[in-house]
Each structure stands twice: as C-alpha cells, then as structure tokens.
C-alpha atoms as a PDB file:
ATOM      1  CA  UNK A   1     -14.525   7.163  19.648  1.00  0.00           C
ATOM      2  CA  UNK A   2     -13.926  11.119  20.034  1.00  0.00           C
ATOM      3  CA  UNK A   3     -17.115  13.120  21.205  1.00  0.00           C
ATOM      4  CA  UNK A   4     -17.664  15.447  19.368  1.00  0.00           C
ATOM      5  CA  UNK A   5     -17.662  19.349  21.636  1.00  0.00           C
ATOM      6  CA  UNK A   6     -19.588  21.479  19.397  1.00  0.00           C
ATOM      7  CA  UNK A   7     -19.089  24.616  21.689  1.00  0.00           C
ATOM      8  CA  UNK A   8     -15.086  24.315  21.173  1.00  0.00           C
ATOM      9  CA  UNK A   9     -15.488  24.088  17.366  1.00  0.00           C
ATOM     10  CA  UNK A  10     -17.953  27.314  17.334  1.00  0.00           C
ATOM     11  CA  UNK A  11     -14.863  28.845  19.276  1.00  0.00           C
ATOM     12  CA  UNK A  12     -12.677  27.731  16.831  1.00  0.00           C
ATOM     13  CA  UNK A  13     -14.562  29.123  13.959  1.00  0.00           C
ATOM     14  CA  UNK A  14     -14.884  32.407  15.969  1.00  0.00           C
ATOM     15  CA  UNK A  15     -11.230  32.676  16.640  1.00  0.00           C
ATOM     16  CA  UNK A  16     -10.202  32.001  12.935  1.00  0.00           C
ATOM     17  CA  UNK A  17     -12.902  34.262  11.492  1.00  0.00           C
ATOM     18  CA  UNK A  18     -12.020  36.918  14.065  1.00  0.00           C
ATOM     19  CA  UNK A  19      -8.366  36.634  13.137  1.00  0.00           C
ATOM     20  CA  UNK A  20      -9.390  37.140   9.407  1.00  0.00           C
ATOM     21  CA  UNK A  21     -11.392  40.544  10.527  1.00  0.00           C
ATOM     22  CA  UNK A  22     -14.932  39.120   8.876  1.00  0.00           C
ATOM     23  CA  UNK A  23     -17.914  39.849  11.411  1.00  0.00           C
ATOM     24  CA  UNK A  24     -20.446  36.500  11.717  1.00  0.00           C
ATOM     25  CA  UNK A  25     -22.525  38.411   9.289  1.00  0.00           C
ATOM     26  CA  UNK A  26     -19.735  38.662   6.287  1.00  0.00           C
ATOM     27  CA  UNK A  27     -19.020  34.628   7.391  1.00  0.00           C
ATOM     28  CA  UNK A  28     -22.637  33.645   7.640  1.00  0.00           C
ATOM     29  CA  UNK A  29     -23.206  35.037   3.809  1.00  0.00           C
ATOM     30  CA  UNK A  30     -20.656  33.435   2.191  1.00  0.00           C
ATOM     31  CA  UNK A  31     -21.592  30.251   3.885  1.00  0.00           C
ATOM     32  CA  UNK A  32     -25.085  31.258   3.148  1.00  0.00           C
ATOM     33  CA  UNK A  33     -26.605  30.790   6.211  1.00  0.00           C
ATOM     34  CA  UNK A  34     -28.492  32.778   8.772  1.00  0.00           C
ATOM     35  CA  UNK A  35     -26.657  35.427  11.261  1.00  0.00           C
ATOM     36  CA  UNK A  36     -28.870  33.655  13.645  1.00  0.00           C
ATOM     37  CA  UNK A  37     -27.795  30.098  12.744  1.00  0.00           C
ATOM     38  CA  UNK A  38     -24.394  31.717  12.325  1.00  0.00           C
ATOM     39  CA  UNK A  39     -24.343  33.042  15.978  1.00  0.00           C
ATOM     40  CA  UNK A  40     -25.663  29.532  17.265  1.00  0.00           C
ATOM     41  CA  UNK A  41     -22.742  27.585  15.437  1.00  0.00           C
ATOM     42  CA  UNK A  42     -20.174  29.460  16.873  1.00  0.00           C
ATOM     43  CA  UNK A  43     -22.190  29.261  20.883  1.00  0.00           C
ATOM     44  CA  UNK A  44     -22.741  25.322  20.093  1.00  0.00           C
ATOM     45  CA  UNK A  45     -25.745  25.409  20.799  1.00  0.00           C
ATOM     46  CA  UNK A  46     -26.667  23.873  17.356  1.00  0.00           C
ATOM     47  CA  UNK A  47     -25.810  21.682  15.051  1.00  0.00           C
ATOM     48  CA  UNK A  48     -24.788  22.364  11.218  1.00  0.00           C
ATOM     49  CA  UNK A  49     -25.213  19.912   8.324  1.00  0.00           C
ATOM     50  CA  UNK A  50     -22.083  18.505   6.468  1.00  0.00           C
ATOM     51  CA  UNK A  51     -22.885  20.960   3.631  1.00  0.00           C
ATOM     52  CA  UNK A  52     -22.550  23.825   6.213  1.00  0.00           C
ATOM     53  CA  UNK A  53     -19.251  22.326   7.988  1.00  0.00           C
ATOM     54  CA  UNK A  54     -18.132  21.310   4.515  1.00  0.00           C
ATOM     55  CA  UNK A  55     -18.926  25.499   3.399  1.00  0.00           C
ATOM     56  CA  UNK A  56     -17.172  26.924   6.822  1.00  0.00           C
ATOM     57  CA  UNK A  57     -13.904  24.768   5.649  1.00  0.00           C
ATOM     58  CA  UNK A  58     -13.751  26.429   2.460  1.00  0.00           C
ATOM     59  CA  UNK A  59     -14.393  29.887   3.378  1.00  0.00           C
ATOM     60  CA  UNK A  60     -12.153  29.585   6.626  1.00  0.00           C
ATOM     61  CA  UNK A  61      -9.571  27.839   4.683  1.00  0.00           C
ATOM     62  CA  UNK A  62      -9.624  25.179   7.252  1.00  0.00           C
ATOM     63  CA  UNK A  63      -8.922  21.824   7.448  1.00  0.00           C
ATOM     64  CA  UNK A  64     -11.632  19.881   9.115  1.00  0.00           C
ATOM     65  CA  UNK A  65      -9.765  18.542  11.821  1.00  0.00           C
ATOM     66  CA  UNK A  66      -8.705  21.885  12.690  1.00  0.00           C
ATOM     67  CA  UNK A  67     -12.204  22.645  13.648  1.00  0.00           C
ATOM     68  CA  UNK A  68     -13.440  19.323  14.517  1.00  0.00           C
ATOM     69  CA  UNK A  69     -10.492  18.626  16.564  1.00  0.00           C
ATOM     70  CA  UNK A  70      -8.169  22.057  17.309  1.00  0.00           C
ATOM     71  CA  UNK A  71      -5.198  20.592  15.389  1.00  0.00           C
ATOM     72  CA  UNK A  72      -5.120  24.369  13.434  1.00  0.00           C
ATOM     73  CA  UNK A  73      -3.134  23.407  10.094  1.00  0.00           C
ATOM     74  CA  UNK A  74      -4.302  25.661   7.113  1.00  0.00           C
ATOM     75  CA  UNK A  75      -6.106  24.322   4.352  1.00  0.00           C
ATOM     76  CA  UNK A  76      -4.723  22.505   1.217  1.00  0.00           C
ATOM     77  CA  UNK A  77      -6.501  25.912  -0.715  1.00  0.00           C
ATOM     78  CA  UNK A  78      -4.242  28.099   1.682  1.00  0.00           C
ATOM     79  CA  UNK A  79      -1.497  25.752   1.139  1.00  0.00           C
ATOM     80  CA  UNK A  80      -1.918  26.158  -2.263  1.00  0.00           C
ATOM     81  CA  UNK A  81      -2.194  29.613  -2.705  1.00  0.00           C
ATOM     82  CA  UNK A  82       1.346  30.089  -0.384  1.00  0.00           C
ATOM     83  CA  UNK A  83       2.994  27.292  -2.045  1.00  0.00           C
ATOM     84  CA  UNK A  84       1.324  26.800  -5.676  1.00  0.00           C
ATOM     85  CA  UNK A  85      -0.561  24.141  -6.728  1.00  0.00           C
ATOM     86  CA  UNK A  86       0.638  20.223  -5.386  1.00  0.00           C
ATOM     87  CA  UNK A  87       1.608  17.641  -7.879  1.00  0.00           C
ATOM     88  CA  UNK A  88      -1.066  15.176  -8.706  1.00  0.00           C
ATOM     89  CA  UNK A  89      -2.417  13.036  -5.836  1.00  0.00           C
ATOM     90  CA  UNK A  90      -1.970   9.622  -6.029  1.00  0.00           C
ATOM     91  CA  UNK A  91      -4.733   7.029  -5.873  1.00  0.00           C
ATOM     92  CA  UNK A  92      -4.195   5.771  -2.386  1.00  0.00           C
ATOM     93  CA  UNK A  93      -3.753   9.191  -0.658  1.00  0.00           C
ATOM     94  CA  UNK A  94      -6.955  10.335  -2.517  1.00  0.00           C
ATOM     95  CA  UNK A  95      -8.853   7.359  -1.037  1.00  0.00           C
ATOM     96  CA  UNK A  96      -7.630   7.531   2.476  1.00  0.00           C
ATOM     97  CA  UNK A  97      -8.963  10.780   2.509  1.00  0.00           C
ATOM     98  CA  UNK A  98     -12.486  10.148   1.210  1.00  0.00           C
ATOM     99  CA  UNK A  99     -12.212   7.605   3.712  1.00  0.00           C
ATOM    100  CA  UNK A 100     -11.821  10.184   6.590  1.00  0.00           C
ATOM    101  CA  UNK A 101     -14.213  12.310   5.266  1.00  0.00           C
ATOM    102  CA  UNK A 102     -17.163   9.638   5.120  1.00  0.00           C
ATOM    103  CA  UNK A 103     -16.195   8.828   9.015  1.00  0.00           C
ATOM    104  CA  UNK A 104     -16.526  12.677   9.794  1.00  0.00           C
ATOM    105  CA  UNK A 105     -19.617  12.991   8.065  1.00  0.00           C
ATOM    106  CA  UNK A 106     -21.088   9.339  10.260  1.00  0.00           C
ATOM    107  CA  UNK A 107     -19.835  11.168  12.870  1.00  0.00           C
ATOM    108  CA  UNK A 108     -21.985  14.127  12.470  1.00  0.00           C
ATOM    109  CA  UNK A 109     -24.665  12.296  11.600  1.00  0.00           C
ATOM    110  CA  UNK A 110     -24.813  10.328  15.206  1.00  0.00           C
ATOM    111  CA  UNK A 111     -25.056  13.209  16.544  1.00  0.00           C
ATOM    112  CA  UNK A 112     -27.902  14.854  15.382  1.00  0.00           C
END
C-alpha cells in the first residue's frame, strides 16, 4: 500500500496555487479554511479532512491523484471547460471511480 507523504502534497498544492497567482489566503477562503490551517496543509504538518482535500480539488482544478500522488493531470472541470462538456459516463466507469474515491478516503482515514 502507498504511504501517504503529506509534506509532498502541501508542495503540490503550493506549486499549483502559486502557478495560478492566488496567495494561501485567497486559497484558504475559497476552501474555507483557516490561513493557519492553510499554511500547515501546504508544510504537512497536518492533516485535512476529505471535505477539505475534496474542496482543494475543486478549487485547484485538480485531480486527486495529482495531489495525492504527483501524477499532475488537470481536472475533469478544467478538462471541461478547454474541451466542453464529456458525453455521458457510462455505468461502469462511474463506479470504478466511486470505487477509487472510497479507497482514497480509507486511506486518509488510517492516517489520522
């Protein structure tokens, strides 16, 4: 199982937030969080719920891997917004990913 290196994913929220010219304070409010907490993310020295990983994907347009793991692929949001909205997603692609999403968020959760 991958350990999880929480000060390489607060670098790699500080590199993409730095590279969209937002300060931790402009990043922390839309995740609406703390500067504080905000500043510890991105050290590693804590760690953030789902809702806040889930929030920091979103606003970063991010996939989670990206941060989790560095694989840096935009977001299916960016995606969308470059390429216009994907066809419908079929039933099995949909499921594999809740799939991966309930393993990140055990993940997280061992960790704590």
């Amino acid at each position: 199982m991958h350990e999880s290196d929480y000060a390489k994913m607060g670098s790699r929220i500080r590199q993409i937030r730095k590279t969209k010219g937002w300060s931790q304070d402009k990043l922390a409010k839309k995740c609406g969080i703390s500067l504080n907490f905000m500043g510890h993310i991105e050290r590693g020295t804590r760690k953030m719920s789902m809702d806040t990983f889930v929030s920091l994907c979103r606003e970063l347009e991010i996939n989670a891997d990206a941060l989790l793991f560095g694989a840096m692929q935009p977001s299916e949001t960016a995606m969308q917004g470059m390429w216009g909205k994907t066809e419908s997603k079929d039933d099995d692609s949909y499921s594999m990913y809740i799939r991966i999403m309930k393993s990140v968020a055990d993940i997280m959760r061992t960790r704590e």
